[in-house]
Structures are given as structure tokens and as C-alpha cells.
PDB file of N, CA and C in Angstrom:
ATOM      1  N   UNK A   1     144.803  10.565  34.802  1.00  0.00           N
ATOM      2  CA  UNK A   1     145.604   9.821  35.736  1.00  0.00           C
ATOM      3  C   UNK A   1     146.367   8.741  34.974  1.00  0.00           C
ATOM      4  N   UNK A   2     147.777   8.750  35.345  1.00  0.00           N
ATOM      5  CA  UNK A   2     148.513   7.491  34.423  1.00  0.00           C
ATOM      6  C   UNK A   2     148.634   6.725  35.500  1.00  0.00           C
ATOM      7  N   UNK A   3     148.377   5.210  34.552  1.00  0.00           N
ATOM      8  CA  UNK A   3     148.972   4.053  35.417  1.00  0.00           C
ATOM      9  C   UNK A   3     150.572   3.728  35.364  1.00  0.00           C
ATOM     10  N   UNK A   4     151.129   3.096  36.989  1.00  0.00           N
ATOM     11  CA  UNK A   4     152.283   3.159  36.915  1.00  0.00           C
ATOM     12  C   UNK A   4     152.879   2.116  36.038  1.00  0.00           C
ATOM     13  N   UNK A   5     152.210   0.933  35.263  1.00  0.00           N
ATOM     14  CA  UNK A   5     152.805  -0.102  34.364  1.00  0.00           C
ATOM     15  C   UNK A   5     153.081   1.282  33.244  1.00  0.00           C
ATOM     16  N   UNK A   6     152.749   2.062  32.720  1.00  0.00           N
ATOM     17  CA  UNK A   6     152.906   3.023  31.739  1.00  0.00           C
ATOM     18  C   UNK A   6     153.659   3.750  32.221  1.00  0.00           C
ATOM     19  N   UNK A   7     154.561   3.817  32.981  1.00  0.00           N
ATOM     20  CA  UNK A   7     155.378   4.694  33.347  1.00  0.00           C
ATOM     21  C   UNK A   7     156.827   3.781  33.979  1.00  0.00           C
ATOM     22  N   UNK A   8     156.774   2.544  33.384  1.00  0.00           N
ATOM     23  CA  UNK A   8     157.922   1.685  33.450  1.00  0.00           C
ATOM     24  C   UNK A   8     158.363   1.799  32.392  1.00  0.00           C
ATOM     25  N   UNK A   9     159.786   1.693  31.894  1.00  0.00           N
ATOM     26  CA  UNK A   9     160.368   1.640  30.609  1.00  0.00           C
ATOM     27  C   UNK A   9     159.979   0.236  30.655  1.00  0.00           C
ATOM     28  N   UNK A  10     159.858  -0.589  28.686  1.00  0.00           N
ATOM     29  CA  UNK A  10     159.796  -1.905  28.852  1.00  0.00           C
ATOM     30  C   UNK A  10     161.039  -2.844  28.872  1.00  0.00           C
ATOM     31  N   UNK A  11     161.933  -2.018  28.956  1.00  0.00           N
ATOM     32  CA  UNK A  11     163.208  -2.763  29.103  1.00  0.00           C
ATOM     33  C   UNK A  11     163.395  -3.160  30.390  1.00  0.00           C
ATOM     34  N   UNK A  12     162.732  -2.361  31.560  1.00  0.00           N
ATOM     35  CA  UNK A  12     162.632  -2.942  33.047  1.00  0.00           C
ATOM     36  C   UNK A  12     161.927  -4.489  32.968  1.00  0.00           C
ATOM     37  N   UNK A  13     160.276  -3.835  32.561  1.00  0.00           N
ATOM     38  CA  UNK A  13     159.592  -4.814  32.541  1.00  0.00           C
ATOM     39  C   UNK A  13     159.853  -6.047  32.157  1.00  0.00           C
ATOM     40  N   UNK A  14     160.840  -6.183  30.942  1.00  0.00           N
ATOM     41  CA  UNK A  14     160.974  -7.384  30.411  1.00  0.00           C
ATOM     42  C   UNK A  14     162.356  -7.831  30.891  1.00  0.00           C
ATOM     43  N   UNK A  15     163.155  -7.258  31.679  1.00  0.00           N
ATOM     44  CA  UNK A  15     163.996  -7.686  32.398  1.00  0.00           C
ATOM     45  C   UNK A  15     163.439  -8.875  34.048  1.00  0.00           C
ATOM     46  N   UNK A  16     162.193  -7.953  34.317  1.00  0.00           N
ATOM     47  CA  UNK A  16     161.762  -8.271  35.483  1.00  0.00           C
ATOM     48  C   UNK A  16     160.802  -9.556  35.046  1.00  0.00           C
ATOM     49  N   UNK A  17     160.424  -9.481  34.243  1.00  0.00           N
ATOM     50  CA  UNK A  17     159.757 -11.273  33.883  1.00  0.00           C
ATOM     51  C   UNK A  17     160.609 -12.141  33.352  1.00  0.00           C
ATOM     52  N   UNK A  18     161.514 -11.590  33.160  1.00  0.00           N
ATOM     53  CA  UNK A  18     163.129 -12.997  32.596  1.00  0.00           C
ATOM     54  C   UNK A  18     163.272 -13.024  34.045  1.00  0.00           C
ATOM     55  N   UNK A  19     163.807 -12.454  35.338  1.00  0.00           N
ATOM     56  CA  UNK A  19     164.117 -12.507  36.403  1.00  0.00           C
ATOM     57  C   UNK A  19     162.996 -13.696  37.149  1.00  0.00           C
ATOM     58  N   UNK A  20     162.000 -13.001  36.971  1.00  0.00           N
ATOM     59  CA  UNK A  20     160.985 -14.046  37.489  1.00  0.00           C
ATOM     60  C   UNK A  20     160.582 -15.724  37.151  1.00  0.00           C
ATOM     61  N   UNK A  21     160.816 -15.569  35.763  1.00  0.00           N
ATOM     62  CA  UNK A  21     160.634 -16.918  34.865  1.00  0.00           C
ATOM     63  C   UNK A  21     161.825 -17.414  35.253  1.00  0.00           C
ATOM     64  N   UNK A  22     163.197 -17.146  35.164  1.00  0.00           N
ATOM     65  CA  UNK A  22     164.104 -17.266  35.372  1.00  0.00           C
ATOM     66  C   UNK A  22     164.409 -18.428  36.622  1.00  0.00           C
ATOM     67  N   UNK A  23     164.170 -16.973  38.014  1.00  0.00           N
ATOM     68  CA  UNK A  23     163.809 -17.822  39.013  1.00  0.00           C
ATOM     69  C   UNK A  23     162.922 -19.357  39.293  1.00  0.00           C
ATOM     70  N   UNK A  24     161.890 -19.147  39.027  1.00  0.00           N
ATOM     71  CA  UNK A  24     160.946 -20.162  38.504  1.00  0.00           C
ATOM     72  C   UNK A  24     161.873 -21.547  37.871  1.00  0.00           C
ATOM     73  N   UNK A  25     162.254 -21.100  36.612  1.00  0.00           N
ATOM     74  CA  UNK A  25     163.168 -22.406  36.112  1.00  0.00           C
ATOM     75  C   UNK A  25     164.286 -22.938  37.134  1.00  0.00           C
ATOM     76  N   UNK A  26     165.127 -22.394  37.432  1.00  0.00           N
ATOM     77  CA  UNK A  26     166.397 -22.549  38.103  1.00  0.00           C
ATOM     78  C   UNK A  26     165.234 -23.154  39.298  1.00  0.00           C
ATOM     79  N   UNK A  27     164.495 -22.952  40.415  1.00  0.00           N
ATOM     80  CA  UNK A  27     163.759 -23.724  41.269  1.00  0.00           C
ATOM     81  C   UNK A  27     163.006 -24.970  40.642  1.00  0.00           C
ATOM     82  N   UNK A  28     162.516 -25.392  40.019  1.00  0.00           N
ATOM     83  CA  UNK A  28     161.844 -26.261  39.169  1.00  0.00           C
ATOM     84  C   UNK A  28     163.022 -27.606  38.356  1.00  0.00           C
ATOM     85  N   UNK A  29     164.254 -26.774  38.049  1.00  0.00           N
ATOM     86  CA  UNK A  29     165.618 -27.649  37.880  1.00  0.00           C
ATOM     87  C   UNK A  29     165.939 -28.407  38.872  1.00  0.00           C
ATOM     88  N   UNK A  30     166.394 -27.363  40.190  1.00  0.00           N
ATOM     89  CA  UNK A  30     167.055 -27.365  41.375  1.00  0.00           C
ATOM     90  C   UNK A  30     166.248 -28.927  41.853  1.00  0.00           C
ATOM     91  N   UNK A  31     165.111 -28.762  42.230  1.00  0.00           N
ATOM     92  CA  UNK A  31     164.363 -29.925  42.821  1.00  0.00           C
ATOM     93  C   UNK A  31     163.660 -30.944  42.052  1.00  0.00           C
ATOM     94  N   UNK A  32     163.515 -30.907  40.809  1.00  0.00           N
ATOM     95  CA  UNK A  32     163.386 -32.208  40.092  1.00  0.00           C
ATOM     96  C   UNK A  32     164.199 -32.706  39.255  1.00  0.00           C
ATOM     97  N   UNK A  33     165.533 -31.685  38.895  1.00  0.00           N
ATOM     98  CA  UNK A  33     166.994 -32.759  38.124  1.00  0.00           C
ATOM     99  C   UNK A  33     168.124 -32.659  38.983  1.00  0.00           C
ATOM    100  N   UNK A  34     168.071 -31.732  40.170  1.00  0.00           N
ATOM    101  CA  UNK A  34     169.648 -31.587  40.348  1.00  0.00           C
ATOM    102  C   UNK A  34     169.658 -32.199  42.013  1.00  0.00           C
ATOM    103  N   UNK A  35     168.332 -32.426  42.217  1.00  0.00           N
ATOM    104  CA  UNK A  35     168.256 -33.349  43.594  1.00  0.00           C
ATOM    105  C   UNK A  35     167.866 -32.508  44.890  1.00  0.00           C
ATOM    106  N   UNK A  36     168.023 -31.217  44.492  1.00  0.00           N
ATOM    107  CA  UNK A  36     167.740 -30.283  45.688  1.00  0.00           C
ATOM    108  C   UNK A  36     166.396 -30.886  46.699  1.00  0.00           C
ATOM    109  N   UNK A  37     166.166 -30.573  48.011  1.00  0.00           N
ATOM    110  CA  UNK A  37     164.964 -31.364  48.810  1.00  0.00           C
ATOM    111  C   UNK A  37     164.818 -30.595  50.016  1.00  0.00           C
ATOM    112  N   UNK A  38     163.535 -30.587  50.259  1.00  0.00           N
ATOM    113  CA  UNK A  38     163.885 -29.921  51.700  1.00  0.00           C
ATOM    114  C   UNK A  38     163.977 -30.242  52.641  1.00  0.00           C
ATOM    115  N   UNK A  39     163.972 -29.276  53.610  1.00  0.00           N
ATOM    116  CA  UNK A  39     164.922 -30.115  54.985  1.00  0.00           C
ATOM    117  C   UNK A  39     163.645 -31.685  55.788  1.00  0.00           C
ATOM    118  N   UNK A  40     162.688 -31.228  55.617  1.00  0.00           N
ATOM    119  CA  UNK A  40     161.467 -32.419  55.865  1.00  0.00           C
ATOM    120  C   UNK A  40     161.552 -33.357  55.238  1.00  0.00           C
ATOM    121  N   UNK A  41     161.860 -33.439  54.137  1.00  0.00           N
ATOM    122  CA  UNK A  41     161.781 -34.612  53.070  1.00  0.00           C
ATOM    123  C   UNK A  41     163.243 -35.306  53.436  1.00  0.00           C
ATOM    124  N   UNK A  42     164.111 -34.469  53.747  1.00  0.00           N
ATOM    125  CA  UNK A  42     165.405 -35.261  53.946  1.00  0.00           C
ATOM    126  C   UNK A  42     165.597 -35.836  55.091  1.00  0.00           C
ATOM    127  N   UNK A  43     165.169 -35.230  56.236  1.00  0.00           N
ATOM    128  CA  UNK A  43     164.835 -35.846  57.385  1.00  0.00           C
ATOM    129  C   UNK A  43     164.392 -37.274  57.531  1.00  0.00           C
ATOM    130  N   UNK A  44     163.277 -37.174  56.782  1.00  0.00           N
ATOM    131  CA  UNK A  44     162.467 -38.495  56.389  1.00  0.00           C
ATOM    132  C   UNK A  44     163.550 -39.396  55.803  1.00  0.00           C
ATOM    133  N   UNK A  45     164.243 -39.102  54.532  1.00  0.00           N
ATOM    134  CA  UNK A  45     164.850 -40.091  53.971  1.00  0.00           C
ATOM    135  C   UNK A  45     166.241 -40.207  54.632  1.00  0.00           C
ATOM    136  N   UNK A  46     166.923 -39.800  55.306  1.00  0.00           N
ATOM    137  CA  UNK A  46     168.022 -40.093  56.662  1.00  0.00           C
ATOM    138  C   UNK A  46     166.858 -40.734  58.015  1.00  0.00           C
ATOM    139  N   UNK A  47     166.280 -41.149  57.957  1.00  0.00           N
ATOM    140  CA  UNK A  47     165.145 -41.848  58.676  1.00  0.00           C
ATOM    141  C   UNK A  47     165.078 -43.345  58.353  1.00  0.00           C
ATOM    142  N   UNK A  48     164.499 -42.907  56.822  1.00  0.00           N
ATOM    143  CA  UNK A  48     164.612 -44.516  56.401  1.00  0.00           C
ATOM    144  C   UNK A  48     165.783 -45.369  56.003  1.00  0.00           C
ATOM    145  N   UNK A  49     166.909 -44.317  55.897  1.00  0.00           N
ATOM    146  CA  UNK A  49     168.571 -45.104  55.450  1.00  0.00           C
ATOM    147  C   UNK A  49     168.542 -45.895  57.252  1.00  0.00           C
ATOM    148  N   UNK A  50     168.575 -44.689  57.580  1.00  0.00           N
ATOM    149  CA  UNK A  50     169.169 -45.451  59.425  1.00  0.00           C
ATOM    150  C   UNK A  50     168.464 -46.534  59.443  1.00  0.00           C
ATOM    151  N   UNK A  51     166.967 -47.094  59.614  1.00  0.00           N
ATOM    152  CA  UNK A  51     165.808 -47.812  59.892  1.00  0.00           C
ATOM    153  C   UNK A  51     166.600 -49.431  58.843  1.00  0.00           C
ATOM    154  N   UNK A  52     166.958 -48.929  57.698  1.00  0.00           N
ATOM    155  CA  UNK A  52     167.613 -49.968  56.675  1.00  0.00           C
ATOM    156  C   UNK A  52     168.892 -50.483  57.536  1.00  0.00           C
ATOM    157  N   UNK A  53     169.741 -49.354  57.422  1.00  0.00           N
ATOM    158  CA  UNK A  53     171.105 -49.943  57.892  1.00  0.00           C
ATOM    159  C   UNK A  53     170.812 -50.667  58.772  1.00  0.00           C
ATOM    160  N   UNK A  54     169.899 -50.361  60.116  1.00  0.00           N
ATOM    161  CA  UNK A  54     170.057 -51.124  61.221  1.00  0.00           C
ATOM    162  C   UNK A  54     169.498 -52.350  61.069  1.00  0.00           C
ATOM    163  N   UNK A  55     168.133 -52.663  60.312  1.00  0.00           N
ATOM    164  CA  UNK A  55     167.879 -54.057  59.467  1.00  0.00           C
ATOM    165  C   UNK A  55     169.473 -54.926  59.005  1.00  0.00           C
ATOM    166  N   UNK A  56     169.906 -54.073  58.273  1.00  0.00           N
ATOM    167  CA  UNK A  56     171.055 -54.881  57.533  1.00  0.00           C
ATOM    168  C   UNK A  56     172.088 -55.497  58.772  1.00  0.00           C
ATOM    169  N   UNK A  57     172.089 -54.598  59.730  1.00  0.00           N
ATOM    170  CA  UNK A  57     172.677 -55.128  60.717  1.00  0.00           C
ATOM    171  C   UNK A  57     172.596 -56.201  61.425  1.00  0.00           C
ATOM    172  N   UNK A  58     171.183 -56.014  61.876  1.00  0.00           N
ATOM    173  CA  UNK A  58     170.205 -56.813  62.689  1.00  0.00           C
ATOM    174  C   UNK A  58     170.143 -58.241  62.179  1.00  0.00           C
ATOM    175  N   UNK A  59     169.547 -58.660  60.952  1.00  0.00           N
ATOM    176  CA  UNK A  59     169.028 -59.587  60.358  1.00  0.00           C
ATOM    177  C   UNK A  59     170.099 -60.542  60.687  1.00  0.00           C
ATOM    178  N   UNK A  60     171.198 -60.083  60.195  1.00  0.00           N
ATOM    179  CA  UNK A  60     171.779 -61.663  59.820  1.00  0.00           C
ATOM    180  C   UNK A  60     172.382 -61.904  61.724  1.00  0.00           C
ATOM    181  N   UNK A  61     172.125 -61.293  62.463  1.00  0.00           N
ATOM    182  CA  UNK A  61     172.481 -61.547  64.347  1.00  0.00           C
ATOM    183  C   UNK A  61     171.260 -62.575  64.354  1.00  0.00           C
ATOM    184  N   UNK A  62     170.173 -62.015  64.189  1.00  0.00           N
ATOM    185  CA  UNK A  62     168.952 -62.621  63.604  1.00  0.00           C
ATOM    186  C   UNK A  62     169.022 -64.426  63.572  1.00  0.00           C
ATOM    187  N   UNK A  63     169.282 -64.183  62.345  1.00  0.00           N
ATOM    188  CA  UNK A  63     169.324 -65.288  61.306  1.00  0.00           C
ATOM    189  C   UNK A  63     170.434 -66.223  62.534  1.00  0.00           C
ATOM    190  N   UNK A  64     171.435 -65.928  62.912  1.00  0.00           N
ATOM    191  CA  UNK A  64     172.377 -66.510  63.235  1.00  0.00           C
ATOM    192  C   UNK A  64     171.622 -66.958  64.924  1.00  0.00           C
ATOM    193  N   UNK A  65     170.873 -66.461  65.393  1.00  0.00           N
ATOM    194  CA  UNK A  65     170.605 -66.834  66.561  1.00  0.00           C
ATOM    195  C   UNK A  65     169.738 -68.223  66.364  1.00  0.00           C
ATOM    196  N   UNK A  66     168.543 -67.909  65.149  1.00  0.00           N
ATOM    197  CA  UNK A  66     167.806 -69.554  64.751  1.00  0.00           C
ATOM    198  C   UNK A  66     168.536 -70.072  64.626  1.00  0.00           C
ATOM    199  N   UNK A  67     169.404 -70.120  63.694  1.00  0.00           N
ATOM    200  CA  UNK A  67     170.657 -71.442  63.441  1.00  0.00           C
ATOM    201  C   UNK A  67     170.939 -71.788  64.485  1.00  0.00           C
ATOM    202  N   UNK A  68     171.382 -71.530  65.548  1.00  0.00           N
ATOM    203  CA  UNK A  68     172.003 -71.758  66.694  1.00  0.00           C
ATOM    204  C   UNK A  68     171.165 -72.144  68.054  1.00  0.00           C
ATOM    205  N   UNK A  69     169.965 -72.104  67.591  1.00  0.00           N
ATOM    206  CA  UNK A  69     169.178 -72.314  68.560  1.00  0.00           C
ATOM    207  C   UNK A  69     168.830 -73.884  68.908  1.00  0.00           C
ATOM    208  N   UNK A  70     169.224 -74.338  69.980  1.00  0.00           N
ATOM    209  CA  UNK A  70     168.864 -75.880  70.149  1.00  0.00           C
ATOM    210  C   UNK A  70     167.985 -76.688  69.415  1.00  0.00           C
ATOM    211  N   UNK A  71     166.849 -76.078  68.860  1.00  0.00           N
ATOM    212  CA  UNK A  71     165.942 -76.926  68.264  1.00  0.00           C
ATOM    213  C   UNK A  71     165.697 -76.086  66.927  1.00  0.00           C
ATOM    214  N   UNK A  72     166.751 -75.797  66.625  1.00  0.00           N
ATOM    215  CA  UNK A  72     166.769 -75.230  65.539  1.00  0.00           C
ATOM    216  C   UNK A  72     165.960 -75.798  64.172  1.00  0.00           C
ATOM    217  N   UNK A  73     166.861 -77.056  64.151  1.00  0.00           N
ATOM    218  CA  UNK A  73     165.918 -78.095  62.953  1.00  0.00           C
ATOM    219  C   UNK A  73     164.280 -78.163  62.929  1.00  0.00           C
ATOM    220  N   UNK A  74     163.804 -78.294  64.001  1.00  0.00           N
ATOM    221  CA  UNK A  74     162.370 -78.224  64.476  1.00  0.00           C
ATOM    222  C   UNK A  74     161.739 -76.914  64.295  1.00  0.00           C
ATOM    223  N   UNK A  75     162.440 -75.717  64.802  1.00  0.00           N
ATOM    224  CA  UNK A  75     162.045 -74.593  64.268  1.00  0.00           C
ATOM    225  C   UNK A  75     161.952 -74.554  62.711  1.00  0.00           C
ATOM    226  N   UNK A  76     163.163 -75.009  62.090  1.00  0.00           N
ATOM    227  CA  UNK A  76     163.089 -74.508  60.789  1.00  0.00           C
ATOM    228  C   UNK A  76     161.989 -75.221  59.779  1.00  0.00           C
ATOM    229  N   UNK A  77     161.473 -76.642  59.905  1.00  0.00           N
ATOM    230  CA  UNK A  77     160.055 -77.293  59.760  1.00  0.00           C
ATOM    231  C   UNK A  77     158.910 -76.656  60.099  1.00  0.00           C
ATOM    232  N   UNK A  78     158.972 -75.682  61.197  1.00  0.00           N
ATOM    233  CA  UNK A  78     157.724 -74.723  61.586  1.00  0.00           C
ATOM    234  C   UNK A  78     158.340 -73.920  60.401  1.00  0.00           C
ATOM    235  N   UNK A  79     158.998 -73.269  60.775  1.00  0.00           N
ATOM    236  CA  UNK A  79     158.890 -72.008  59.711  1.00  0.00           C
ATOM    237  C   UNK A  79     158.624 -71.971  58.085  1.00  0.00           C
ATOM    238  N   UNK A  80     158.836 -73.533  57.915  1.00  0.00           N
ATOM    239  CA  UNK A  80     158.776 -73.893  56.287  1.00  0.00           C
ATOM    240  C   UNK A  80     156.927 -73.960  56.456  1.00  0.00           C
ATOM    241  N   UNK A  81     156.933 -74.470  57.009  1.00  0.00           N
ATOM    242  CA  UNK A  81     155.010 -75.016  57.124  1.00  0.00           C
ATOM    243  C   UNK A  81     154.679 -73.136  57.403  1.00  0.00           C
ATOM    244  N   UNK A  82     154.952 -72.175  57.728  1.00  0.00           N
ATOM    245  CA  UNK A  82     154.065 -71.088  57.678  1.00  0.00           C
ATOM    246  C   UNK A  82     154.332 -70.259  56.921  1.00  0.00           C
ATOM    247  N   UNK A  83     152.779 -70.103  56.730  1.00  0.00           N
ATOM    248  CA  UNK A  83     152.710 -68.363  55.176  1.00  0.00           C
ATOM    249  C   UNK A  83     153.546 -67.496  55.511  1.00  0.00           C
ATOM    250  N   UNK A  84     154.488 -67.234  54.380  1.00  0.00           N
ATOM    251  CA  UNK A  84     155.373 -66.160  53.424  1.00  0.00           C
ATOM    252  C   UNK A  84     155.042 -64.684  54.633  1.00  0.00           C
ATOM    253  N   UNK A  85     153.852 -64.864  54.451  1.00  0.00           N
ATOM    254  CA  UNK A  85     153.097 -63.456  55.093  1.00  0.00           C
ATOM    255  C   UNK A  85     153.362 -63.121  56.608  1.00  0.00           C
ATOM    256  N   UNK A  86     153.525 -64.486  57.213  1.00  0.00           N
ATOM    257  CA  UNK A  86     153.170 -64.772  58.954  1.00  0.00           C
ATOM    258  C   UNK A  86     154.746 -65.521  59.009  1.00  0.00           C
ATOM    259  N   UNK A  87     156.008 -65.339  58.497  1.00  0.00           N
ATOM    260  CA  UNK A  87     157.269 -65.480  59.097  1.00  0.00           C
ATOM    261  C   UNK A  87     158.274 -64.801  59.415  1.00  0.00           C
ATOM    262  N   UNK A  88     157.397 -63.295  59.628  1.00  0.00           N
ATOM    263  CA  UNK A  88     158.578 -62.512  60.363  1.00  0.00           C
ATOM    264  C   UNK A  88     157.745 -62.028  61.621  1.00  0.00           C
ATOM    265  N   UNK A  89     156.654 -62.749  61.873  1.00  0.00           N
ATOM    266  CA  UNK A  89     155.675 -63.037  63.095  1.00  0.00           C
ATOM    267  C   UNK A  89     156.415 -64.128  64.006  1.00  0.00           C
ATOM    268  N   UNK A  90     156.409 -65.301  63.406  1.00  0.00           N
ATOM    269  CA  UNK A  90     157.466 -66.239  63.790  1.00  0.00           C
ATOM    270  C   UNK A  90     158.281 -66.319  64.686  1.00  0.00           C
ATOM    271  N   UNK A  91     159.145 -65.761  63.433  1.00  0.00           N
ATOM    272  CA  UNK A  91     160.807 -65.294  64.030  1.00  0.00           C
ATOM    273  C   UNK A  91     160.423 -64.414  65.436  1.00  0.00           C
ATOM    274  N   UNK A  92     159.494 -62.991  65.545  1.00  0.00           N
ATOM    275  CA  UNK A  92     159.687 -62.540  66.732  1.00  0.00           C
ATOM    276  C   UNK A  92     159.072 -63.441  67.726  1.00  0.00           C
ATOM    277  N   UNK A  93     158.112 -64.091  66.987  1.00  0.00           N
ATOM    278  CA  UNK A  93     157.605 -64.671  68.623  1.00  0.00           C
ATOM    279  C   UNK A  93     158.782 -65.503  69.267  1.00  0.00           C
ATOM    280  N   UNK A  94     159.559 -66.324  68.250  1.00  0.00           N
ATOM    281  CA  UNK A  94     160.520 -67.175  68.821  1.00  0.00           C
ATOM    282  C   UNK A  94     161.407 -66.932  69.791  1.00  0.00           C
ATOM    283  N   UNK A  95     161.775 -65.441  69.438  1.00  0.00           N
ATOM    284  CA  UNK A  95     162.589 -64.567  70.100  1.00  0.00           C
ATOM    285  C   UNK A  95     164.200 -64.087  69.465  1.00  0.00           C
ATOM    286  N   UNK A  96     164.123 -64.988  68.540  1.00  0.00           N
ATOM    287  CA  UNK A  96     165.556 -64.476  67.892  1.00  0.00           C
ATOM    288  C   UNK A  96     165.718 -63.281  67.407  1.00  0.00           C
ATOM    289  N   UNK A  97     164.903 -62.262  66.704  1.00  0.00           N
ATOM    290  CA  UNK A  97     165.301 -60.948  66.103  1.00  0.00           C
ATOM    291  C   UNK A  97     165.159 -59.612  67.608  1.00  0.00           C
ATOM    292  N   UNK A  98     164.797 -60.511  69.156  1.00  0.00           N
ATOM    293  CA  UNK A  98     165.158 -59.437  70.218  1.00  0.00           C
ATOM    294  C   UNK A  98     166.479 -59.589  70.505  1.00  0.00           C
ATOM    295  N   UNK A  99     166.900 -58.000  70.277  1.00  0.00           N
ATOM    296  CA  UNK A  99     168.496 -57.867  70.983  1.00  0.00           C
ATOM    297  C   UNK A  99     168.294 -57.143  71.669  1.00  0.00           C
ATOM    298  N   UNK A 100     169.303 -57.704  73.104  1.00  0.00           N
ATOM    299  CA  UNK A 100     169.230 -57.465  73.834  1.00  0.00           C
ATOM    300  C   UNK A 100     169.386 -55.683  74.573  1.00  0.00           C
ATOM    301  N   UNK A 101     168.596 -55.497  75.031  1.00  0.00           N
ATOM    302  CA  UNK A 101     168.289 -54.077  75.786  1.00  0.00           C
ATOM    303  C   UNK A 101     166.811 -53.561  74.458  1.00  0.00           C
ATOM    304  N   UNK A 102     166.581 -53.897  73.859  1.00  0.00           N
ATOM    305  CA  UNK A 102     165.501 -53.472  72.985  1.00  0.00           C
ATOM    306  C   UNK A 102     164.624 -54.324  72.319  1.00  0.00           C
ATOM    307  N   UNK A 103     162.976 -53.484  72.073  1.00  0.00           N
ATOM    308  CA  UNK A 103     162.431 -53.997  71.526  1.00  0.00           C
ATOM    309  C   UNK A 103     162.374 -54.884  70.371  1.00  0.00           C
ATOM    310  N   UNK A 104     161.653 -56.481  70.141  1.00  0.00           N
ATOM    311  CA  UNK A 104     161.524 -56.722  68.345  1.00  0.00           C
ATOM    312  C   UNK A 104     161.376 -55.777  67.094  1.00  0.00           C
ATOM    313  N   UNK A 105     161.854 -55.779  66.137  1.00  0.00           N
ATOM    314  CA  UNK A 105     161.488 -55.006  65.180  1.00  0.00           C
ATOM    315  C   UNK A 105     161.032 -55.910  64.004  1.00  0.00           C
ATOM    316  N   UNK A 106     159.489 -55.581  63.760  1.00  0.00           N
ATOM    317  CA  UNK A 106     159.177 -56.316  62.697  1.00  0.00           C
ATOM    318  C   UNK A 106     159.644 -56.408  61.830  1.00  0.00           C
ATOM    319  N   UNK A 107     160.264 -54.979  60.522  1.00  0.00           N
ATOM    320  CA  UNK A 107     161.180 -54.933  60.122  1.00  0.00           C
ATOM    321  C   UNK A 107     162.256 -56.531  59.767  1.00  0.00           C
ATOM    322  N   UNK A 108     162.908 -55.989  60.977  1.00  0.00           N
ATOM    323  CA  UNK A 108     164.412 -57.177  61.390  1.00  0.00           C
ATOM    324  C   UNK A 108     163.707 -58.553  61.276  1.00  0.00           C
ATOM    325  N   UNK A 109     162.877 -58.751  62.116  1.00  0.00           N
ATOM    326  CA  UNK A 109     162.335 -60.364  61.880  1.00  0.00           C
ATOM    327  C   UNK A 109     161.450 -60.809  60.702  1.00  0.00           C
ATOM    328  N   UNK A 110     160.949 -59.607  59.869  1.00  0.00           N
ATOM    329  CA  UNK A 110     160.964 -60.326  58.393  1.00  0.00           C
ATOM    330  C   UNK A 110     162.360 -60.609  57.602  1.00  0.00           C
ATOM    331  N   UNK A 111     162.919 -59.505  57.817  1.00  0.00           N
ATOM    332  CA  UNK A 111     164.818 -59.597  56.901  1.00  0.00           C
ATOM    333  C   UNK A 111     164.914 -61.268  57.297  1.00  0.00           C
ATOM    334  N   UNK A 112     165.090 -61.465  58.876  1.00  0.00           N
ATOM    335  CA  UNK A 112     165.681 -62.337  59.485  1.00  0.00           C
ATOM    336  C   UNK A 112     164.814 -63.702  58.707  1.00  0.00           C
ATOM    337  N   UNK A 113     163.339 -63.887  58.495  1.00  0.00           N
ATOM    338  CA  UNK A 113     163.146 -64.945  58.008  1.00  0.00           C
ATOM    339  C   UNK A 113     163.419 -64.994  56.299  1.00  0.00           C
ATOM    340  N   UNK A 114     163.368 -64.350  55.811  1.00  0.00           N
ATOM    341  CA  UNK A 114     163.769 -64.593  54.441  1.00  0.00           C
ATOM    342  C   UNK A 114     165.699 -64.847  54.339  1.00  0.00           C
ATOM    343  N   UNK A 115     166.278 -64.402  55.044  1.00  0.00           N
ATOM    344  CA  UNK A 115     167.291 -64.988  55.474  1.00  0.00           C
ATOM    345  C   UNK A 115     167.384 -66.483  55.602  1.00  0.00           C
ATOM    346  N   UNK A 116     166.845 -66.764  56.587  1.00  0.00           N
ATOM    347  CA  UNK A 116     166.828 -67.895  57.670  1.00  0.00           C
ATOM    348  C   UNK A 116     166.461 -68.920  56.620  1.00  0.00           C
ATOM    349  N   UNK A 117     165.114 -68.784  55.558  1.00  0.00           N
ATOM    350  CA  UNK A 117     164.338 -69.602  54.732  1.00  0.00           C
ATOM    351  C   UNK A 117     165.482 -69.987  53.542  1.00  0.00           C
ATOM    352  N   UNK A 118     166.145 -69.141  52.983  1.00  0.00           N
ATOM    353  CA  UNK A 118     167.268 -69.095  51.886  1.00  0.00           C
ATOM    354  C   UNK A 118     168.510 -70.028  52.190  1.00  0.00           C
ATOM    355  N   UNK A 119     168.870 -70.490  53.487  1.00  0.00           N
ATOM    356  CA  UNK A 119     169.851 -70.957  53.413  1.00  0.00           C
ATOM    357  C   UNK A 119     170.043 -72.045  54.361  1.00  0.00           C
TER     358      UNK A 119
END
């Protein structure tokens, strides 16, 4: 009884493992030098651009509502007196990083106090 690897020419064979290795490389390029990703992973990262942009948006409406807030000066003495850690707690409790028709975003009211603290 012959086996069918013995009954391949090896010019197939060694065509068909360049094909394979081949493949292999060109996938292995594709997604760790040439940026290729899949559709889950990109999802995710068009997730976190939007989540950013709207921070970038947000913050400085943010920022601009403490300034403007009647007791602003008084706020901004609280906010100097509290931990780094606990001032984008702050800011939401105060109410400046809610716009209107939607929830606080912790996010936005940390942007908003490191903002707010800087200038």
C-alpha cells in the first residue's frame, strides 16, 4: 500500500509549504507592522476616540461653568484644599461637568478639574 505524501511530486509539496508559511508571514506582517485589526478591537478603539473627543469637548464647558459660578473664588479654595485623587468628585458634586439633558461623566469632571486647578 503507498502513502499518498509519496505520491505527491516534491515540487507540489514544497510549493504548498511556501504557500502556507507564506500565508502565515503576510498575516503576522498585516497585524503587527502594517496596522491591520479586527473588527472588535476597532470597535473598541472608535469607542475610546469618541469617549476622548467628547471629554475634550466637555471639559473646558466644564471648566468655564466653575469660573463663572457665583462663588466661584470659594469653590476654588475648596478645590485647592482637596486630594489630586477626590477633584473630579468635586467638580461633579458641584454640578458643573452636568450638561444639560445628561448624565455627569467622571471622565469630564476629572479633565474639568485639572483644568480648573491650572489656571
Amino acid at each position: 500500500m503507498t502513502n499518498k505524501q509519496d505520491q505527491m511530486p516534491p515540487t507540489l509539496k514544497a510549493a504548498i509549504i511556501g504557500a502556507v508559511i507564506g500565508a502565515a508571514g503576510v498575516g503576522f506582517l498585516g497585524f503587527a507592522v502594517a496596522g491591520w485589526t479586527t473588527q472588535s478591537s476597532a470597535e473598541e478603539f472608535a469607542k475610546q476616540r469618541a469617549h476622548a473627543a467628547v471629554i475634550d469637548a466637555l471639559a473646558p464647558i466644564c471648566a468655564d461653568n466653575f469660573r463663572t459660578d457665583a462663588e466661584a473664588s470659594k469653590h476654588r479654595a475648596e478645590l485647592g484644599k482637596t486630594e489630586t485623587a477626590m477633584q473630579g468628585s468635586f467638580i461633579a458634586q458641584g454640578g458643573w461637568a452636568t450638561m444639560p439633558g445628561s448624565s455627569v461623566d467622571s471622565d469630564v469632571a476629572k479633565a474639568c478639574a485639572v483644568m480648573v486647578s491650572k489656571s
